[in-house]
Protein backbone atom coordinates (compact mmCIF):
# COMPACT_ATOMS: atom_id res chain seq x y z
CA UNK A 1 -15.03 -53.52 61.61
CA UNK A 2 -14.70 -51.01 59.27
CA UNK A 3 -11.93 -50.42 56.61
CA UNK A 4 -9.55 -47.64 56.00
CA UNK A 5 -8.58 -46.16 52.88
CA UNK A 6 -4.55 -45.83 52.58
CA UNK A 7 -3.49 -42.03 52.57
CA UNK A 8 -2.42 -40.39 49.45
CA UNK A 9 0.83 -40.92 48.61
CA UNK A 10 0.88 -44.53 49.16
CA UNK A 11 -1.14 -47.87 47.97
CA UNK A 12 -2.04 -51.56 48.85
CA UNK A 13 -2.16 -54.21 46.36
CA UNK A 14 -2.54 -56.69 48.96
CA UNK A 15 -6.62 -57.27 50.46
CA UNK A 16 -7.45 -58.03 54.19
CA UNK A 17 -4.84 -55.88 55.39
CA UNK A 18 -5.48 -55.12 59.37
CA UNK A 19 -2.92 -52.11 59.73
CA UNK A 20 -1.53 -48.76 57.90
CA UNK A 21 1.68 -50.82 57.56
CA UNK A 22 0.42 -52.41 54.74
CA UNK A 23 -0.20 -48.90 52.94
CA UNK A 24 3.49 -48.52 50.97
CA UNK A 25 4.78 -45.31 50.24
CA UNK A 26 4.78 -44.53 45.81
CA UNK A 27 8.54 -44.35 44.78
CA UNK A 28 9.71 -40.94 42.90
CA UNK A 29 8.03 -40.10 40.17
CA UNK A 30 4.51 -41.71 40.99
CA UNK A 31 2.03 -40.10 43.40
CA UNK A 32 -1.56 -41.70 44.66
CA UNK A 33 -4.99 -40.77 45.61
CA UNK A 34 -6.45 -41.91 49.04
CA UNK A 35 -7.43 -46.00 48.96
CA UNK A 36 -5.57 -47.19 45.64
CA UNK A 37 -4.27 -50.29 45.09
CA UNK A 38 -1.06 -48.81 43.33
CA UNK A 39 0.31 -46.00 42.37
CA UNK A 40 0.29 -43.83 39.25
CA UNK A 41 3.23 -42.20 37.33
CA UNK A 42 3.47 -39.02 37.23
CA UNK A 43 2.31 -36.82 33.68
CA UNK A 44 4.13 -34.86 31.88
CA UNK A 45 3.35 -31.16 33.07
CA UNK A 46 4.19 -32.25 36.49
CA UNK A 47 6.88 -33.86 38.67
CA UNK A 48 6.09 -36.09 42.14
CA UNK A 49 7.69 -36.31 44.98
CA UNK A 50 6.84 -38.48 48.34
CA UNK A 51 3.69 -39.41 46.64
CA UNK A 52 2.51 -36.08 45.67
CA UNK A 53 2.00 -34.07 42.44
CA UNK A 54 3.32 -30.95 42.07
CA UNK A 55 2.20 -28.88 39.08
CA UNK A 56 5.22 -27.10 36.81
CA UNK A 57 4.63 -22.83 37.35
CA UNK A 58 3.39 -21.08 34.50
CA UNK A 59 5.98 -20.47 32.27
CA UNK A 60 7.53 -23.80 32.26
CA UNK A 61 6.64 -26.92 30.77
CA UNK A 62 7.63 -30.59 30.76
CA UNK A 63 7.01 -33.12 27.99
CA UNK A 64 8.31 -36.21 30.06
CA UNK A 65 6.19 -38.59 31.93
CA UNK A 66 7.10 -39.84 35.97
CA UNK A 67 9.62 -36.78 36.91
CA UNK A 68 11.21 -36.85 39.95
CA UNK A 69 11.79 -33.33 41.09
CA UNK A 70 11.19 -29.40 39.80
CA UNK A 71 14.06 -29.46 37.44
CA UNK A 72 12.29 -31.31 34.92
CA UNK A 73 10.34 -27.87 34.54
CA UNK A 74 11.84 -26.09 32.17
CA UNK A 75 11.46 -22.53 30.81
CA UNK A 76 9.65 -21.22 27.71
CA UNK A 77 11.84 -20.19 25.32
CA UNK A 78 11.31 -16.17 24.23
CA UNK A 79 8.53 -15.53 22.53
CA UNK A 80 6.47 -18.62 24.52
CA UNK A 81 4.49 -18.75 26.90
CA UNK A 82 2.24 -21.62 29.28
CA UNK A 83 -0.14 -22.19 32.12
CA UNK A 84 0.39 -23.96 35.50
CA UNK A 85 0.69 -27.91 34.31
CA UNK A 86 1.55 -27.54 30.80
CA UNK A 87 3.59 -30.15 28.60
CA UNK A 88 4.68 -27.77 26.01
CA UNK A 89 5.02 -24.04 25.96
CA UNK A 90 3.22 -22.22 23.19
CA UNK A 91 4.81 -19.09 20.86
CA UNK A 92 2.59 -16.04 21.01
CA UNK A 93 0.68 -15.34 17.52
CA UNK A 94 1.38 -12.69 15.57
CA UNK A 95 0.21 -9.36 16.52
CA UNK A 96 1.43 -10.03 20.06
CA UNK A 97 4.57 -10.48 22.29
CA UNK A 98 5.92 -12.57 25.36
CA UNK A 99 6.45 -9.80 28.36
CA UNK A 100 9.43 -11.28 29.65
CA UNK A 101 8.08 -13.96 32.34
CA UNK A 102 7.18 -16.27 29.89
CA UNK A 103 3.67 -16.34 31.34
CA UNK A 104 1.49 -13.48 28.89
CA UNK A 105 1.16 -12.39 24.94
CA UNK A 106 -0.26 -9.20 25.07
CA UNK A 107 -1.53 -6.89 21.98
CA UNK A 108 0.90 -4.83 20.01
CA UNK A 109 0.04 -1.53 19.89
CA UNK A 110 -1.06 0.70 16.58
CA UNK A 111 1.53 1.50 14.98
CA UNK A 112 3.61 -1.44 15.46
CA UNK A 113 3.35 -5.44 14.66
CA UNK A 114 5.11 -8.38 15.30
CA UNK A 115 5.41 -11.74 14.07
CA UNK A 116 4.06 -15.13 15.97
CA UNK A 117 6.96 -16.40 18.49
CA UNK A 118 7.69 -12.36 19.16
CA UNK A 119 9.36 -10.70 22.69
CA UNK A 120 8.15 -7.57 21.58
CA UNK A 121 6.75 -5.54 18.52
CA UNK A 122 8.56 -3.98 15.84
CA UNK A 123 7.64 -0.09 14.76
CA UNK A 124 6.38 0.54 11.74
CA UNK A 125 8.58 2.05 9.64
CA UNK A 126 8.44 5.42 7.51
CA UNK A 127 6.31 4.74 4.74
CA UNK A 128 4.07 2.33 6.45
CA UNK A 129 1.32 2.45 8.89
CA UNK A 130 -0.86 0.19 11.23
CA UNK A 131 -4.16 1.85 12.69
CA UNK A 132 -5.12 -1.30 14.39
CA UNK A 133 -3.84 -3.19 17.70
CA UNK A 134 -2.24 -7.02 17.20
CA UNK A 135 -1.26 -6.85 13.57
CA UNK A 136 1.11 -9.00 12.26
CA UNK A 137 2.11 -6.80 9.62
CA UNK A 138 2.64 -2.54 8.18
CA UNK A 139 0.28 -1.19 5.94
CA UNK A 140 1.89 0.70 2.77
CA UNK A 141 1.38 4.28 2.11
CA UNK A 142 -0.86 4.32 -0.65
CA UNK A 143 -0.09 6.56 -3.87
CA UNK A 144 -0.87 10.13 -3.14
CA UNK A 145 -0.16 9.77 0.32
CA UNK A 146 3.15 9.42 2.75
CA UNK A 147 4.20 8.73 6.22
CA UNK A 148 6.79 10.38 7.07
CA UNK A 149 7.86 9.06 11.02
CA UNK A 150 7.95 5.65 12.30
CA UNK A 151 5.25 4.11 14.62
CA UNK A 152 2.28 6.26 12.56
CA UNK A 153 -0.77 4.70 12.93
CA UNK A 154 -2.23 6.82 9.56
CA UNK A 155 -1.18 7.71 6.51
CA UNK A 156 -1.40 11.56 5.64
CA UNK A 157 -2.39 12.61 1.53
CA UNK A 158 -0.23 14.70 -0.36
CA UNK A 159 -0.82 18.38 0.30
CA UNK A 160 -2.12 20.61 -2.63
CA UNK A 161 1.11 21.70 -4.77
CA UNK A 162 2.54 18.57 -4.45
CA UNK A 163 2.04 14.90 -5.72
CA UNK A 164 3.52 11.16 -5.32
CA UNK A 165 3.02 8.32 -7.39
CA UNK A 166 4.68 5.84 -5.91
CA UNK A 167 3.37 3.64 -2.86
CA UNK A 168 5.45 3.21 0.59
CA UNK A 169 6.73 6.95 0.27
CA UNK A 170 7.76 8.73 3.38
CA UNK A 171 7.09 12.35 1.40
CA UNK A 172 5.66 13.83 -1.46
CA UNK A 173 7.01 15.57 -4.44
CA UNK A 174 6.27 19.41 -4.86
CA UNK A 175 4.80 19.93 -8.79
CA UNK A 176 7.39 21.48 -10.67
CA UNK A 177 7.73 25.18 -12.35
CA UNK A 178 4.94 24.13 -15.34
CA UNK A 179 2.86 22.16 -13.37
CA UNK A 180 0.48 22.21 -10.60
CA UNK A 181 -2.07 20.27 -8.36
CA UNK A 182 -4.87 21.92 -7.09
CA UNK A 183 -6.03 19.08 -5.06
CA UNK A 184 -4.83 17.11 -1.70
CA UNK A 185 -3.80 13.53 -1.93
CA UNK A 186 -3.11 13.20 -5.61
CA UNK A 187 -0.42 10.77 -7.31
CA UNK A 188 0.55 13.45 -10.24
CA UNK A 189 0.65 17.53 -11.19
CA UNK A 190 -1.28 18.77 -13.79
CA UNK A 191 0.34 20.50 -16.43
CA UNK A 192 -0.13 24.42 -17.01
CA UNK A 193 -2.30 24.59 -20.23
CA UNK A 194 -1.73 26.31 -23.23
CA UNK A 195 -2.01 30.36 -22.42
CA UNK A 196 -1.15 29.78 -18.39
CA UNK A 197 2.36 29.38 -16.92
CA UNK A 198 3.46 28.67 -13.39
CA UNK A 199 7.23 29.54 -12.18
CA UNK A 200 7.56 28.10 -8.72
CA UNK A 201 7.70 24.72 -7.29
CA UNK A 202 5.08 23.52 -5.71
CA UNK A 203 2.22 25.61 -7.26
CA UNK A 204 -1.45 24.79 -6.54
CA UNK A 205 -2.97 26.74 -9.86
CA UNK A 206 -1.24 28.35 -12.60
CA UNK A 207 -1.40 32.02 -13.91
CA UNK A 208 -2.82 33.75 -16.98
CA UNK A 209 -0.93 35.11 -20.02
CA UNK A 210 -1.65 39.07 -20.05
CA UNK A 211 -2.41 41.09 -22.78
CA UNK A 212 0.28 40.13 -25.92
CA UNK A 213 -0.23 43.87 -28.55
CA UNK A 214 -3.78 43.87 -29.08
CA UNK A 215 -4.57 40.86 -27.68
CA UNK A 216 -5.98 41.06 -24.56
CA UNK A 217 -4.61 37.86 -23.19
CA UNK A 218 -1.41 35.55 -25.27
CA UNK A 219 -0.66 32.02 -25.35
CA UNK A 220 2.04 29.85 -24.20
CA UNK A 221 3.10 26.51 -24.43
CA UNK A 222 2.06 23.72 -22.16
CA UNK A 223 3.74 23.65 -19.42
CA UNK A 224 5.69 26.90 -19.69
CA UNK A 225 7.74 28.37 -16.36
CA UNK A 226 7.47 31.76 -16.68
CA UNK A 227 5.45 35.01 -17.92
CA UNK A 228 8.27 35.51 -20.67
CA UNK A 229 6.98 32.90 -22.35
CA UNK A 230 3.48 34.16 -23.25
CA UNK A 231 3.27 35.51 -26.89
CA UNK A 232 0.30 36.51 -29.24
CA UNK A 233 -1.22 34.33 -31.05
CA UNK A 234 -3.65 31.39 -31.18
CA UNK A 235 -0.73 28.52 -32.00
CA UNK A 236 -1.42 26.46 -29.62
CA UNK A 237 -5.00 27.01 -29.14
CA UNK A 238 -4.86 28.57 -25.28
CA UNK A 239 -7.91 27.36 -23.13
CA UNK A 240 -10.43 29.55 -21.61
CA UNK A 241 -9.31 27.81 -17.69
CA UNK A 242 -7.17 25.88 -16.54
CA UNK A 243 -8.85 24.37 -13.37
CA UNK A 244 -9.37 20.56 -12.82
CA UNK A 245 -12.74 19.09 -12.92
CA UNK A 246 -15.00 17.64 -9.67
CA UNK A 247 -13.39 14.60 -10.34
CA UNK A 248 -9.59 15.58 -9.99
CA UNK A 249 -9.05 15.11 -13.99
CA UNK A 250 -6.53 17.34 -15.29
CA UNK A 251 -7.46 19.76 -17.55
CA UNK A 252 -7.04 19.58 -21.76
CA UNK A 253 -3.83 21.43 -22.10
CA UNK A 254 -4.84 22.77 -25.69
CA UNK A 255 -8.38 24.15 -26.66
CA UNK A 256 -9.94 21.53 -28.93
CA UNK A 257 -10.99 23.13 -32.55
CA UNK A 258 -14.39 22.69 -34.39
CA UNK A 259 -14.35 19.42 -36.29
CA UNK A 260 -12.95 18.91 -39.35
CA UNK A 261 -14.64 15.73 -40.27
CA UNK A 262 -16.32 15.54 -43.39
CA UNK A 263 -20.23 16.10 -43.92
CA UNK A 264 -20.58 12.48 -44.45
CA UNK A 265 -19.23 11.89 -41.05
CA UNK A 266 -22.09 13.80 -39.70
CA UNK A 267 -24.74 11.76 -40.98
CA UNK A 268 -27.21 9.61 -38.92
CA UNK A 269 -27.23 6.75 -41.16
CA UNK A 270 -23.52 6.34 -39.65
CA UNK A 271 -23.52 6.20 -36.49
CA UNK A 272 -26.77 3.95 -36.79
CA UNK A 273 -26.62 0.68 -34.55
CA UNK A 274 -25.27 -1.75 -37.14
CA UNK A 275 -21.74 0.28 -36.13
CA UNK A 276 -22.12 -0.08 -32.20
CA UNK A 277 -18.44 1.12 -31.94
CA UNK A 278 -19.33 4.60 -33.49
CA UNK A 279 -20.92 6.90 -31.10
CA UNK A 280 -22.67 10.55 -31.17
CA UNK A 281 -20.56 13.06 -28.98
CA UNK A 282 -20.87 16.98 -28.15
CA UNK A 283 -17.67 18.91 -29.60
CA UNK A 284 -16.75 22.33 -28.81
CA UNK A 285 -18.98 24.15 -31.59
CA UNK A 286 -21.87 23.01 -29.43
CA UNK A 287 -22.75 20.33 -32.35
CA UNK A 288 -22.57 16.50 -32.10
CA UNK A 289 -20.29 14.04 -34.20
CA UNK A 290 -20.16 10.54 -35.31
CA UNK A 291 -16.97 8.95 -33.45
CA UNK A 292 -15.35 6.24 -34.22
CA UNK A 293 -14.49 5.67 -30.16
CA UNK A 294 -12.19 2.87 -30.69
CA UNK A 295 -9.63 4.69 -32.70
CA UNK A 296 -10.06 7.95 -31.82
CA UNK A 297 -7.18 9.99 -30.51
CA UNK A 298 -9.30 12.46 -28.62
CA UNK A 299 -12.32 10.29 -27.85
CA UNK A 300 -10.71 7.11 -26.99
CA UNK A 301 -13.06 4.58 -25.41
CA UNK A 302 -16.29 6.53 -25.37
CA UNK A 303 -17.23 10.33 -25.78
CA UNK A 304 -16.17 13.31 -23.45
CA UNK A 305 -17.38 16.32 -22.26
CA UNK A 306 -15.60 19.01 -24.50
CA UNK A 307 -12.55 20.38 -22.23
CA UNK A 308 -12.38 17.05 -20.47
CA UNK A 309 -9.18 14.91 -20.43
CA UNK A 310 -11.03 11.66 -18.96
CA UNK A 311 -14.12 10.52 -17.32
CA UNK A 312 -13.56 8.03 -14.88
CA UNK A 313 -17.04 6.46 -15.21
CA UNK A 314 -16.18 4.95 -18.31
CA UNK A 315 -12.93 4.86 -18.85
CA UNK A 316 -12.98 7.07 -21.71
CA UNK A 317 -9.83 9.46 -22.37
CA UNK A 318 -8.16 12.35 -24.50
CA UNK A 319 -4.99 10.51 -25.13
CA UNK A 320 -3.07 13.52 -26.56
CA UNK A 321 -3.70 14.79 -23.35
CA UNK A 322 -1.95 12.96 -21.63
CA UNK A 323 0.54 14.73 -19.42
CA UNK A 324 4.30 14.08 -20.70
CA UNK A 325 3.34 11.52 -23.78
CA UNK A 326 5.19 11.39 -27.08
CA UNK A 327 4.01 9.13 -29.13
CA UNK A 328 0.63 7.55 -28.35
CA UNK A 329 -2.48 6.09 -30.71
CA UNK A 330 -6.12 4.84 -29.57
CA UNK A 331 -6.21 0.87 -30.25
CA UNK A 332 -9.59 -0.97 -29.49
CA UNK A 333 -10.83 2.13 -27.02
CA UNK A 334 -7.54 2.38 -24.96
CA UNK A 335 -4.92 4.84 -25.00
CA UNK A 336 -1.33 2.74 -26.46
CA UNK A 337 1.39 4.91 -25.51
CA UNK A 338 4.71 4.20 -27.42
CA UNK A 339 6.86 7.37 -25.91
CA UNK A 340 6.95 9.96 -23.55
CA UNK A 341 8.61 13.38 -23.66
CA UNK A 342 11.87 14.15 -22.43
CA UNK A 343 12.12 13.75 -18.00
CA UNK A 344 9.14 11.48 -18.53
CA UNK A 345 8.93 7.76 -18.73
CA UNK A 346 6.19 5.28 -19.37
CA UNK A 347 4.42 4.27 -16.25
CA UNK A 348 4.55 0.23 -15.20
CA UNK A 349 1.22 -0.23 -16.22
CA UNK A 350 1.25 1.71 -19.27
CA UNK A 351 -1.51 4.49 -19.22
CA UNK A 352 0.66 7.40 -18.26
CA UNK A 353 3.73 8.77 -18.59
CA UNK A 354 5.56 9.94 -15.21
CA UNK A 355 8.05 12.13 -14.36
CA UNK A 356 11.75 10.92 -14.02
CA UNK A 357 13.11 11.79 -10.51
CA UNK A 358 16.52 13.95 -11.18
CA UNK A 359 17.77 11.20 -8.95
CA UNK A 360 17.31 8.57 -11.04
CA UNK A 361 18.40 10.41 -14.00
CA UNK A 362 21.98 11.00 -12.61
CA UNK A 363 22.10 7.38 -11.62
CA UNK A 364 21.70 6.53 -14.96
CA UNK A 365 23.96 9.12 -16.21
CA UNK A 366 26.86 7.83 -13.54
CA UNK A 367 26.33 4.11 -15.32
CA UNK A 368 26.52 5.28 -18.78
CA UNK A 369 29.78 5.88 -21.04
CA UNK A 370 31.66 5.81 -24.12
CA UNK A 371 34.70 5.50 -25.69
CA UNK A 372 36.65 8.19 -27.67
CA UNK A 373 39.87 7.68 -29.50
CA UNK A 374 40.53 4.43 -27.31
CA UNK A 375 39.99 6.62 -24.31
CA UNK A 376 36.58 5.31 -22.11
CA UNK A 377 35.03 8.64 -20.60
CA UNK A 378 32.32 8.27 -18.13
CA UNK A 379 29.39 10.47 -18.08
């Protein structure tokens, strides 16, 4: 005689059974293979019912063990998500969202990001950017560039004429009458240079003085507005251009004159290696001079090309040239600046002096005021 397995569903703890009467049906929440002796409670992910197990959909889950019916599935919260079976539902990571039936993430799109446990993505907003897909966070305009709309998957540089120095900008400020900026993408104007002048905003190069009597071309202040304020003269020492160099530098506002260091100064012995800080440099009279680079106002850090404000390769700079300063001095090969000029301020990490936005100078002004004959008067 040969033996028959019980059906799923049921079980037989009892041996030498002769019938399918001895096969019992499992109670709720406990379900059976074919030909067990008992029965097996149900796991969590799953309810059973007349000795069957029944998966929870996708998009529910169930943490308890031997459930009795579908109502022990319950759904994902937003932002979650699970499989078919699952004891827990899981939050979408960041760069994704849930799509609403609690089954998917899917990828945010450039432009936008989300957080982990997300229903959707969140634009990017002006001043930021996100090229990529499934970020979890904006990318902030760098200085020199802006974003102006929301959702941008680039950032866009600062048109010639204009400038911005300031990171997570959503424009760019046009150079002012005085200034220009012949170059794209740049976080500051150049000033106009002694014997040039530029009268509009936004101004990409600045003009000549003309003939001043019998001078064939006058000179102006830095930064001057307007033709009317060319004159004859050599004081200040006008420049022969005012054009910025391959590298972006802006030009020496005033010529440089010959040197006026003494004869000794000029001497090999001097600038021998024993005094590593002191260095031979070209000057404007086509000669070479001993500098002491550490303290020197004009050659501050190493030498310069004559004409040349900076040079980014090694970090040496004309510190009177610096557009806007006051007071500065050269300390150990690095520009110190004390003061700037009137509508500038010193920059946060201290090597330039930028220009005050009128905004912020009438928010101050609203703050400030004084008292006159017991009377307080705000400015």
């Amino acid at each position: 005689m040969q033996c028959t397995a019980c059906p799923a569903g049921t079980s037989n703890l009892k041996s030498g059974s002769i019938s399918s009467s001895s096969c019992t049906s499992c109670g709720a929440g406990y379900y059976s293979e074919p030909g067990v002796s008992q029965c097996t409670v149900c796991p969590a992910g799953h309810y059973c019912s007349g000795g069957d197990k029944f998966a929870c959909p996708a998009g529910t889950s169930n943490s308890l063990t031997g459930s009795m019916n579908s109502f022990a599935c319950t759904i994902c919260p937003v932002g979650s998500v699970s499989g078919p079976g699952s004891s827990q539902c899981n939050e979408c990571p960041a760069g994704t969202f849930e799509t609403g039936d609690n089954r998917q993430c899917r990828t945010c799109s450039a432009g936008t990001f989300s957080l982990s446990g997300s229903s959707s993505c969140s634009e990017c907003s002006e001043g930021t950017y996100q090229p990529n897909f499934g970020q979890s966070q904006c990318i902030t305009a760098a200085p020199g560039h802006y974003v102006s709309n929301k959702r941008s998957n680039t950032q866009t540089p600062c048109d010639a004429g204009s400038a911005q120095p300031l990171s997570g900008q959503k424009s760019c400020d046009l150079c002012a009458p005085g200034f220009f900026q012949a170059q794209a993408g740049q976080v500051s104007c150049c000033q106009c240079c002694a014997g040039f002048y530029s009268s509009n905003f936004g101004s990409k190069s600045c003009s000549q003085c003309g003939a001043q009597g019998t001078q064939s071309r006058g000179t102006s202040q830095p930064g001057s507005t307007s033709a009317s304020a060319c004159m004859a003269g050599s004081n200040p020492q006008p420049v022969k251009t005012c054009t910025q160099s391959s590298n972006d530098i802006c030009p020496a506002v005033i010529a440089k004159t010959p040197s006026k260091r003494s004869p000794s100064q000029l001497h090999a012995d001097f600038c021998s290696i024993s005094v590593p800080r002191r260095h031979w440099c070209k000057v404007l009279n086509g000669g070479m001079e001993c500098v002491d680079t550490m303290n020197d106002l004009e050659m501050c850090g190493g030498c310069l090309e004559p004409g040349h404000a900076e040079d980014l390769n090694t970090g040496a700079r004309d510190c009177s040239a610096i557009e806007g300063v006051g007071n500065v001095q050269c300390k150990q090969g690095k520009c110190e600046i004390g003061s700037c000029r009137k509508g500038f301020q010193v920059s946060t990490d201290g090597r330039t002096c930028v220009r005050v936005k009128l905004a912020d100078i009438h928010k101050r002004l609203s703050h400030a005021s004084t008292k006159i004959k017991g009377w307080e008067v705000s400015l």
